[in-house]
C-alpha atoms as a PDB file:
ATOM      1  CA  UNK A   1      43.506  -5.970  12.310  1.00  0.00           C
ATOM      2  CA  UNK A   2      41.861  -8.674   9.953  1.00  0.00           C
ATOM      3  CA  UNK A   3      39.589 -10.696  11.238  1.00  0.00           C
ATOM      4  CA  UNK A   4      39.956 -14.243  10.343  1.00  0.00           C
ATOM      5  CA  UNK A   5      36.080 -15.149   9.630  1.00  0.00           C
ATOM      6  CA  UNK A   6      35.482 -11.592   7.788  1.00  0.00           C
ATOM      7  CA  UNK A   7      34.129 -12.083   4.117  1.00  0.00           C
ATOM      8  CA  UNK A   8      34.849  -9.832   1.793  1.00  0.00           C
ATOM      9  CA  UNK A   9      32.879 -10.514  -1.168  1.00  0.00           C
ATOM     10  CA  UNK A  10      33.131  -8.908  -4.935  1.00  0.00           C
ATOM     11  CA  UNK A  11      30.004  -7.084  -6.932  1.00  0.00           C
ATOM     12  CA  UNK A  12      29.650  -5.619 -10.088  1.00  0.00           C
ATOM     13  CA  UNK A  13      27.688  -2.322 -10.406  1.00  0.00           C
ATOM     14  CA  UNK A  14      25.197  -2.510 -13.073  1.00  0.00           C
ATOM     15  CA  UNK A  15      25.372   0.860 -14.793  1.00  0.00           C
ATOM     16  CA  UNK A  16      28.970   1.309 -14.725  1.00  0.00           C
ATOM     17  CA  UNK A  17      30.695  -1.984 -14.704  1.00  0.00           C
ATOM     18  CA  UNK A  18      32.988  -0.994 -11.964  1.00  0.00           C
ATOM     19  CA  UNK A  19      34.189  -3.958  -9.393  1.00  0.00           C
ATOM     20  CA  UNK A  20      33.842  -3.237  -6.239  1.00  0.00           C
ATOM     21  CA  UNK A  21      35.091  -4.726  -2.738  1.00  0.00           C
ATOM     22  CA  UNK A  22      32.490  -4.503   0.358  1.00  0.00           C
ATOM     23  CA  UNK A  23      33.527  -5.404   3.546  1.00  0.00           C
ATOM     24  CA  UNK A  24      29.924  -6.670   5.216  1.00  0.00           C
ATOM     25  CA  UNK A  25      30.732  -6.277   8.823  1.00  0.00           C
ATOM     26  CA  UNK A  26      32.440  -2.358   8.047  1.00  0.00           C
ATOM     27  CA  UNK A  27      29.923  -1.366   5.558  1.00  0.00           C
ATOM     28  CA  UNK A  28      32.545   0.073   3.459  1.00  0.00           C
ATOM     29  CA  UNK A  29      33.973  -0.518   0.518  1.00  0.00           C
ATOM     30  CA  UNK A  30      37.706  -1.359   0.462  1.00  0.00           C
ATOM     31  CA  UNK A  31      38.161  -0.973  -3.343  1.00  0.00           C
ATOM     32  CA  UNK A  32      37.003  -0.393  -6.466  1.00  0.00           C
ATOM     33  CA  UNK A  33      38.104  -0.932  -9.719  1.00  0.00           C
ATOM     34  CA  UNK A  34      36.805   0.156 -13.626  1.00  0.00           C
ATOM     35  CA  UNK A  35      36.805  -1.924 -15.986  1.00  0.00           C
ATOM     36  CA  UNK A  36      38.274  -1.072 -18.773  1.00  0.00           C
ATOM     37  CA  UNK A  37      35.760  -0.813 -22.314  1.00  0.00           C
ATOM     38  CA  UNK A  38      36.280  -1.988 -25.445  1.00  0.00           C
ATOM     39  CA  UNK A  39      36.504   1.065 -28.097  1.00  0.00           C
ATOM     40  CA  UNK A  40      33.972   0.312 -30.294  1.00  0.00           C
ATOM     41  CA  UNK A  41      35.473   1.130 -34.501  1.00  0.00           C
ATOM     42  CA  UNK A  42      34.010   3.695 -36.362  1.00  0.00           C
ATOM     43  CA  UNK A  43      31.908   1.029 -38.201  1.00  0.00           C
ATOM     44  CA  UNK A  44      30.402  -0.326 -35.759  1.00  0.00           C
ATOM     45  CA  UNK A  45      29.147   2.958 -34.211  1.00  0.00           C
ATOM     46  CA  UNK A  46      27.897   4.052 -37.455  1.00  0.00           C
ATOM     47  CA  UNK A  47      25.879   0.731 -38.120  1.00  0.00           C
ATOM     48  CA  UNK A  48      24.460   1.014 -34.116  1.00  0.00           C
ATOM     49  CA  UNK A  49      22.705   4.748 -35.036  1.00  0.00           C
ATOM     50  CA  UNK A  50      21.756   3.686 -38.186  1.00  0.00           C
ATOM     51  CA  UNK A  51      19.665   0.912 -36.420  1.00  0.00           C
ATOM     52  CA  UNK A  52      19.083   3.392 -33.698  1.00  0.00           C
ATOM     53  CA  UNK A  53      17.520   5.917 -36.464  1.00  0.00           C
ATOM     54  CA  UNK A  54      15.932   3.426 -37.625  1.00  0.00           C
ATOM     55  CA  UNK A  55      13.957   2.161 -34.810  1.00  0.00           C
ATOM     56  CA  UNK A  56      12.880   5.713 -34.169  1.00  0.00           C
ATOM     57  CA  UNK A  57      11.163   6.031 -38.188  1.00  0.00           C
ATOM     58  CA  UNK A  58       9.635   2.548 -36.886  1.00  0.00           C
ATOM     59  CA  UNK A  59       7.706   4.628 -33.916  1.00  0.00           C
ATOM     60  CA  UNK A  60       6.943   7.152 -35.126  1.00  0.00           C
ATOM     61  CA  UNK A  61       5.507   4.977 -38.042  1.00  0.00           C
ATOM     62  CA  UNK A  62       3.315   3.132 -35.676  1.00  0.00           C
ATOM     63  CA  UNK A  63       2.599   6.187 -33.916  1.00  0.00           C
ATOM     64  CA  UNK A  64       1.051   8.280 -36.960  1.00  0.00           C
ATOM     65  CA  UNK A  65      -0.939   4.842 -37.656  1.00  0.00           C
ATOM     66  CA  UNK A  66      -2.266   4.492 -34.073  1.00  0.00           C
ATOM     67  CA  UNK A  67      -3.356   8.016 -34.409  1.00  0.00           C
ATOM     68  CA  UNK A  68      -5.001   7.971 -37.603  1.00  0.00           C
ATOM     69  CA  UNK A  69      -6.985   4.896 -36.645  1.00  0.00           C
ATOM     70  CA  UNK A  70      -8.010   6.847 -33.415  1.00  0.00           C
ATOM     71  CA  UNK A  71      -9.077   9.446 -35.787  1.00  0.00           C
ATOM     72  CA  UNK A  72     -11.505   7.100 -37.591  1.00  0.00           C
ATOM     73  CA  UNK A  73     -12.327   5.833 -34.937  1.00  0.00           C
ATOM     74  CA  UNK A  74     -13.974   8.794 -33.373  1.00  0.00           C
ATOM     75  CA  UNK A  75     -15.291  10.234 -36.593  1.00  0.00           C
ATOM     76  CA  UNK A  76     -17.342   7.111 -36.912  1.00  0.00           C
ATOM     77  CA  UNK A  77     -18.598   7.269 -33.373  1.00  0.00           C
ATOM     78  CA  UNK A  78     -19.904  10.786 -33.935  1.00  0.00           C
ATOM     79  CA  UNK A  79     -21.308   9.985 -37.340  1.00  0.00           C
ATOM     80  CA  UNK A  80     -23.733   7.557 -35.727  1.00  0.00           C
ATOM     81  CA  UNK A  81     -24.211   9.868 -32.950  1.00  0.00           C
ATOM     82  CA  UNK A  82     -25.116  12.074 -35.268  1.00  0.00           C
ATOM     83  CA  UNK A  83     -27.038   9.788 -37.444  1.00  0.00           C
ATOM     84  CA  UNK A  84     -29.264   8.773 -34.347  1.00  0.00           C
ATOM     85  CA  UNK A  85     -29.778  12.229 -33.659  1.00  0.00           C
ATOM     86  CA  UNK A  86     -31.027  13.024 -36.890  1.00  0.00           C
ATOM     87  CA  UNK A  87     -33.234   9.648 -36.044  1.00  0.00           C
ATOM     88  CA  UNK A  88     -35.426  11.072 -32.850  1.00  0.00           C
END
Protein backbone atom coordinates (compact mmCIF):
# COMPACT_ATOMS: atom_id res chain seq x y z
CA UNK A 1 0.00 0.00 0.00
CA UNK A 2 1.14 3.69 -0.83
CA UNK A 3 0.47 6.06 1.36
CA UNK A 4 -0.89 9.17 -0.06
CA UNK A 5 1.22 11.86 2.11
CA UNK A 6 4.57 9.60 1.84
CA UNK A 7 7.55 11.63 0.26
CA UNK A 8 9.88 10.04 -1.48
CA UNK A 9 12.61 12.31 -2.17
CA UNK A 10 15.85 11.87 -4.65
CA UNK A 11 19.79 12.25 -3.46
CA UNK A 12 22.87 12.03 -5.11
CA UNK A 13 25.78 10.18 -3.40
CA UNK A 14 28.83 12.18 -3.44
CA UNK A 15 31.59 9.70 -4.21
CA UNK A 16 29.85 7.70 -6.68
CA UNK A 17 27.28 9.74 -8.42
CA UNK A 18 24.67 7.12 -8.07
CA UNK A 19 20.80 8.41 -7.65
CA UNK A 20 19.19 7.08 -5.16
CA UNK A 21 15.39 6.83 -3.92
CA UNK A 22 14.77 6.93 0.08
CA UNK A 23 11.59 6.36 1.35
CA UNK A 24 11.74 8.58 4.87
CA UNK A 25 9.05 6.89 6.79
CA UNK A 26 10.62 3.00 5.65
CA UNK A 27 14.16 3.96 5.93
CA UNK A 28 14.91 2.15 2.85
CA UNK A 29 15.86 2.83 -0.26
CA UNK A 30 13.49 1.91 -3.12
CA UNK A 31 16.04 2.43 -5.96
CA UNK A 32 19.08 3.31 -7.15
CA UNK A 33 20.44 4.18 -10.22
CA UNK A 34 24.35 4.91 -11.76
CA UNK A 35 24.92 7.33 -13.68
CA UNK A 36 26.46 6.72 -16.49
CA UNK A 37 30.35 8.60 -17.03
CA UNK A 38 31.63 10.23 -19.71
CA UNK A 39 34.84 8.26 -21.19
CA UNK A 40 37.32 10.63 -20.97
CA UNK A 41 39.80 10.43 -24.77
CA UNK A 42 43.13 9.41 -24.57
CA UNK A 43 44.18 13.12 -24.72
CA UNK A 44 42.64 14.27 -22.19
CA UNK A 45 43.89 11.60 -19.73
CA UNK A 46 47.32 12.11 -20.85
CA UNK A 47 47.19 16.02 -20.37
CA UNK A 48 45.36 15.31 -16.59
CA UNK A 49 48.78 13.16 -15.37
CA UNK A 50 50.91 15.35 -16.98
CA UNK A 51 49.44 18.16 -14.72
CA UNK A 52 49.13 15.55 -12.07
CA UNK A 53 53.11 14.85 -12.42
CA UNK A 54 53.51 18.00 -12.45
CA UNK A 55 52.01 19.18 -9.32
CA UNK A 56 53.92 16.45 -7.56
CA UNK A 57 57.74 18.05 -8.99
CA UNK A 58 55.93 21.34 -7.55
CA UNK A 59 55.96 19.60 -3.83
CA UNK A 60 58.46 18.12 -3.71
CA UNK A 61 60.13 21.42 -4.99
CA UNK A 62 58.76 23.31 -2.09
CA UNK A 63 59.47 20.54 0.09
CA UNK A 64 63.42 20.28 -0.53
CA UNK A 65 63.24 24.28 -0.10
CA UNK A 66 61.33 24.18 3.22
CA UNK A 67 63.89 21.75 4.33
CA UNK A 68 66.93 23.40 3.34
CA UNK A 69 65.80 26.64 4.94
CA UNK A 70 65.12 24.54 8.17
CA UNK A 71 68.60 23.45 7.74
CA UNK A 72 69.96 27.02 7.90
CA UNK A 73 67.95 27.74 10.09
CA UNK A 74 69.24 25.51 12.79
CA UNK A 75 72.86 25.76 11.79
CA UNK A 76 72.62 29.42 12.56
CA UNK A 77 70.95 28.86 15.89
CA UNK A 78 73.78 26.60 16.99
CA UNK A 79 76.46 28.84 15.58
CA UNK A 80 75.44 31.54 18.04
CA UNK A 81 74.95 29.02 20.62
CA UNK A 82 78.12 28.18 20.05
CA UNK A 83 79.49 31.58 19.60
CA UNK A 84 78.06 32.58 23.14
CA UNK A 85 79.58 29.67 24.52
CA UNK A 86 82.85 30.44 23.35
CA UNK A 87 81.77 34.06 24.99
CA UNK A 88 81.47 32.94 28.95
Amino acid sequence: MVEKNKKIFQVECTICHTLLWIDPIAHKILKSEKVKRKKDSLDEMLLKEKKRKEGFARKFDATAELQEKKRREAQEKFKKAFDRIKKQ
